[in-house]
C-alpha atoms as a PDB file:
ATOM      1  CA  UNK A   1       4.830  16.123   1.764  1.00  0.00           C
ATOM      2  CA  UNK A   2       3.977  13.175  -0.282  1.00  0.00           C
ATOM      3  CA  UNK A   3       4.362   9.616   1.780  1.00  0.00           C
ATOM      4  CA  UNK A   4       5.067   6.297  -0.084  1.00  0.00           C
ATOM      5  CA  UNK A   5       5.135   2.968   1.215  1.00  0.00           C
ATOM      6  CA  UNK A   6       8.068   1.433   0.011  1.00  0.00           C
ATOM      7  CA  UNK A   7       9.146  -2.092  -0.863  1.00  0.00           C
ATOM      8  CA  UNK A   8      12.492  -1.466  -2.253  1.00  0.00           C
ATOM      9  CA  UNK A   9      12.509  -5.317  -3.686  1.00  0.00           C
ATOM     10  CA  UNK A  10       9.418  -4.571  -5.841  1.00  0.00           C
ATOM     11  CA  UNK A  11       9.876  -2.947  -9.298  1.00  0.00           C
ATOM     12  CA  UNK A  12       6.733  -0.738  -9.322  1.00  0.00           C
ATOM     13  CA  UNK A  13       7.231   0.576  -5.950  1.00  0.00           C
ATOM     14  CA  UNK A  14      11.212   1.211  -7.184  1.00  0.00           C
ATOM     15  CA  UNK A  15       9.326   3.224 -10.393  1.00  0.00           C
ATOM     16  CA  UNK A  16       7.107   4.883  -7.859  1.00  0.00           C
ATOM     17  CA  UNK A  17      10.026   6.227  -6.089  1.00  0.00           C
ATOM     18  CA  UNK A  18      11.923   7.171  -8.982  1.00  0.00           C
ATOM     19  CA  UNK A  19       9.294   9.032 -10.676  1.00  0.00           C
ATOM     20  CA  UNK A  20       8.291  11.000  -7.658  1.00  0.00           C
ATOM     21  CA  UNK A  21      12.378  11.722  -7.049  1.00  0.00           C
ATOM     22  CA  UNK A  22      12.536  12.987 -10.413  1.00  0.00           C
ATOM     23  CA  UNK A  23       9.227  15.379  -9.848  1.00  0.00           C
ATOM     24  CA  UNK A  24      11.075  17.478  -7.130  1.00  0.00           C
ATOM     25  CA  UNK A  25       8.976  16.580  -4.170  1.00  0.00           C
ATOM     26  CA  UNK A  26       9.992  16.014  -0.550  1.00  0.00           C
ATOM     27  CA  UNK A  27       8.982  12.394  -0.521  1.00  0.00           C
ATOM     28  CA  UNK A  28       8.767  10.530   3.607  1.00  0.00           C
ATOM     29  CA  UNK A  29       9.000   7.271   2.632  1.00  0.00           C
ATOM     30  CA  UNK A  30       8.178   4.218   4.805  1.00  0.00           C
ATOM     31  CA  UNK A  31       9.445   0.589   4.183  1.00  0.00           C
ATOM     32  CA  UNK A  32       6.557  -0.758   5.224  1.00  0.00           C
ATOM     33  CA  UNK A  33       7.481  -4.393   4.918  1.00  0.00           C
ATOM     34  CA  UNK A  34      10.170  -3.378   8.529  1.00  0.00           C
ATOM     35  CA  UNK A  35       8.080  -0.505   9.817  1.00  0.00           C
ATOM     36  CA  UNK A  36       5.097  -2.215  11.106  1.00  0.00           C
ATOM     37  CA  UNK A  37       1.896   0.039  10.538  1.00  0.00           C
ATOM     38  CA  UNK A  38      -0.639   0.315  13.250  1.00  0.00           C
ATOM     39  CA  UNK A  39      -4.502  -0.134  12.449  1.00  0.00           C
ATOM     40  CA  UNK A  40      -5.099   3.497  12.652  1.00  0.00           C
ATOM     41  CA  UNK A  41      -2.561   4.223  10.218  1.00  0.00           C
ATOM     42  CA  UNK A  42      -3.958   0.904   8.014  1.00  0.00           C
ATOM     43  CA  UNK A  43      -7.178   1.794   8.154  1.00  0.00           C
ATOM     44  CA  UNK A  44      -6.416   5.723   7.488  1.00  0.00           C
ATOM     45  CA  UNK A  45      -4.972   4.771   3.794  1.00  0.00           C
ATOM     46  CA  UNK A  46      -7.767   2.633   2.935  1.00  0.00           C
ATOM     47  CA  UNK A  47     -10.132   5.186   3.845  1.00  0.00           C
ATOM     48  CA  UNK A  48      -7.838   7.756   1.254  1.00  0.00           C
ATOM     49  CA  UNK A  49      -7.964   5.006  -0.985  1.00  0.00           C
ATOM     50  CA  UNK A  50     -11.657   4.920  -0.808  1.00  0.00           C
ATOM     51  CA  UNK A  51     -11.849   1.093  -0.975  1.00  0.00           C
ATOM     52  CA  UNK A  52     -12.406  -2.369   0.559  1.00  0.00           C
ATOM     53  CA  UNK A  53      -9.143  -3.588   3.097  1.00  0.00           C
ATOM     54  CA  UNK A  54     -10.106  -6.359   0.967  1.00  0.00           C
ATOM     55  CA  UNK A  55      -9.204  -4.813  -2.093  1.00  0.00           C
ATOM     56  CA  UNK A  56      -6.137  -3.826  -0.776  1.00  0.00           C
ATOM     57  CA  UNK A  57      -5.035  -7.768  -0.295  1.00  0.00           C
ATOM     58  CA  UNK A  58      -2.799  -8.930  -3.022  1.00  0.00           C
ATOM     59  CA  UNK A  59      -4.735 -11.963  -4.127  1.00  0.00           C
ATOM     60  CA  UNK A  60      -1.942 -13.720  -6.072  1.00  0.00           C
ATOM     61  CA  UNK A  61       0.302 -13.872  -3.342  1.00  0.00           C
ATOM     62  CA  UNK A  62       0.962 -17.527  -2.744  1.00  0.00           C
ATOM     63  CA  UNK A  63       0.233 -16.775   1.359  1.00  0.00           C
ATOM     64  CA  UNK A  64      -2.553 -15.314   0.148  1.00  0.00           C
ATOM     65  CA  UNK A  65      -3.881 -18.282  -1.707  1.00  0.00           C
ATOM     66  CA  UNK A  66      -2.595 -21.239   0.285  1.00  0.00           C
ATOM     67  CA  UNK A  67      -3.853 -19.775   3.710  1.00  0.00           C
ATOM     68  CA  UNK A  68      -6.595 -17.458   3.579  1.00  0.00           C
ATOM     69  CA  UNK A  69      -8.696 -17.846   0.178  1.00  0.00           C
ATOM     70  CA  UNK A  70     -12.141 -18.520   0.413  1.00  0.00           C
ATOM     71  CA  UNK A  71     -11.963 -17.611   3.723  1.00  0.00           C
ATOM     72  CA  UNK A  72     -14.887 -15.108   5.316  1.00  0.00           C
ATOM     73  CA  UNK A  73     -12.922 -12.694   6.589  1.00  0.00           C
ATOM     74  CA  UNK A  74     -14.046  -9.511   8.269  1.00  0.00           C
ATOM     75  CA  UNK A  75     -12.653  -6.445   7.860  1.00  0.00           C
ATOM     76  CA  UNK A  76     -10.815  -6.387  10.966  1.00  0.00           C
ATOM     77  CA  UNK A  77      -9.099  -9.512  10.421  1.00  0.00           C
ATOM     78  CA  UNK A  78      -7.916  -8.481   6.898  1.00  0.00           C
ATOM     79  CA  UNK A  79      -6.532  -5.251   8.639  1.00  0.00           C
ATOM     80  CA  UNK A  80      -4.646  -7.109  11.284  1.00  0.00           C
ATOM     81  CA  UNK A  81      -3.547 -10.156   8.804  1.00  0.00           C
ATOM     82  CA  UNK A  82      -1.790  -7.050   6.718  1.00  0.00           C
ATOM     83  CA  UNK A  83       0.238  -5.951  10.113  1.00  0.00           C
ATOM     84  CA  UNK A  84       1.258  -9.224  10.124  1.00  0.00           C
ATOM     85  CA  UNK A  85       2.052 -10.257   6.467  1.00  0.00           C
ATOM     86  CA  UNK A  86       2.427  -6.949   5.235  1.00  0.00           C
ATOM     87  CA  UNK A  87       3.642  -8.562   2.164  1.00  0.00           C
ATOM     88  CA  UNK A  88       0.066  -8.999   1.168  1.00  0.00           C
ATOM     89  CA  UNK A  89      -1.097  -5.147   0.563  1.00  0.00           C
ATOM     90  CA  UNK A  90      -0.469  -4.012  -2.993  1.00  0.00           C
ATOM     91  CA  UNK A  91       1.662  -1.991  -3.632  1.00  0.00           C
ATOM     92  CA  UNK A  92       3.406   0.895  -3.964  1.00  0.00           C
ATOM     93  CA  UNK A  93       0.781   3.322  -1.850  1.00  0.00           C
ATOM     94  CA  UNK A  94       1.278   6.935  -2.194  1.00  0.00           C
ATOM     95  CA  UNK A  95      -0.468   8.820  -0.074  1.00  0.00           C
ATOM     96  CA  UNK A  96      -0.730  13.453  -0.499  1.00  0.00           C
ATOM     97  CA  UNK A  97      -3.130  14.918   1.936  1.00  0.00           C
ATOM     98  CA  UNK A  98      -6.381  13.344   2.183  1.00  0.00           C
ATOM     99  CA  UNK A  99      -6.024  11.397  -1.388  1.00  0.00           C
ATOM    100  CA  UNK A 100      -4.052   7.844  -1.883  1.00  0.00           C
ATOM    101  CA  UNK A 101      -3.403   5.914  -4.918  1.00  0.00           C
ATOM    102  CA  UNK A 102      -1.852   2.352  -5.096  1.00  0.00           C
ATOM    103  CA  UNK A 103       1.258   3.533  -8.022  1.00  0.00           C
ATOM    104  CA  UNK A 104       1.273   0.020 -10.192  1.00  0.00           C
ATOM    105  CA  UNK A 105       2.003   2.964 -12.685  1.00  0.00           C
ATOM    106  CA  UNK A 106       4.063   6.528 -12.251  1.00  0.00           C
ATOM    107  CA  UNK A 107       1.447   7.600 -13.887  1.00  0.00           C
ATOM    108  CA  UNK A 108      -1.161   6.869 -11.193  1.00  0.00           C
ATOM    109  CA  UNK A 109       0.779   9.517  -9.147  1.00  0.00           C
ATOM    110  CA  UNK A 110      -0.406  12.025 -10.600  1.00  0.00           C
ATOM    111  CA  UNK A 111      -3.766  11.471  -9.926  1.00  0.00           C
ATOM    112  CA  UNK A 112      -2.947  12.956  -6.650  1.00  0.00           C
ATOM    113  CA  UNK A 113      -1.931  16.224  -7.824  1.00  0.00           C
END
């Protein structure tokens, strides 16, 4: 089963849905902006994404910018600032197995397969 976190408000992640609807695949999806994740689960993407939890921080976000930039922050403060504001991980994350991918593009989906 293929797993997408979900921000229905965000055009990509809307594509992202819509392109892995139209590919036939049972699809668990998880608004993750209401269903808090835990740092196990946070921690398990960004391990399948095989980056930084700082690379998983949307930079532009004016939070982002007026609150934390230039800020030394460890890794388990960027984890636990994305529980909290989880309006600050890019996005949409789709997740198959042990691979992720963060979907700006359909296409990036099917790096998974």
């Amino acid at each position: 089963m293929i797993k997408i976190y979900h921000n229905p408000r965000c055009r990509k992640s809307r594509e992202a849905l819509n392109f892995l609807k139209s590919s036939g695949h049972n699809i668990d999806i998880v608004l993750y902006l209401t269903e808090k994740l835990t740092q196990a689960e946070l921690r398990e993407i960004i391990q399948k994404l095989k980056i930084t939890s700082e690379n998983l921080i949307r930079k532009e976000e004016t939070l982002w910018k007026t609150q934390f930039k230039g800020k030394n922050l460890v890794d388990s403060e960027l984890i636990n600032l994305m529980i909290q504001e989880p309006r600050l991980m890019q996005r949409p994350i789709v997740v198959l197995g042990d691979k992720a991918v963060i979907a700006r593009t359909a296409e990036a989906i099917n790096q998974l397969f």
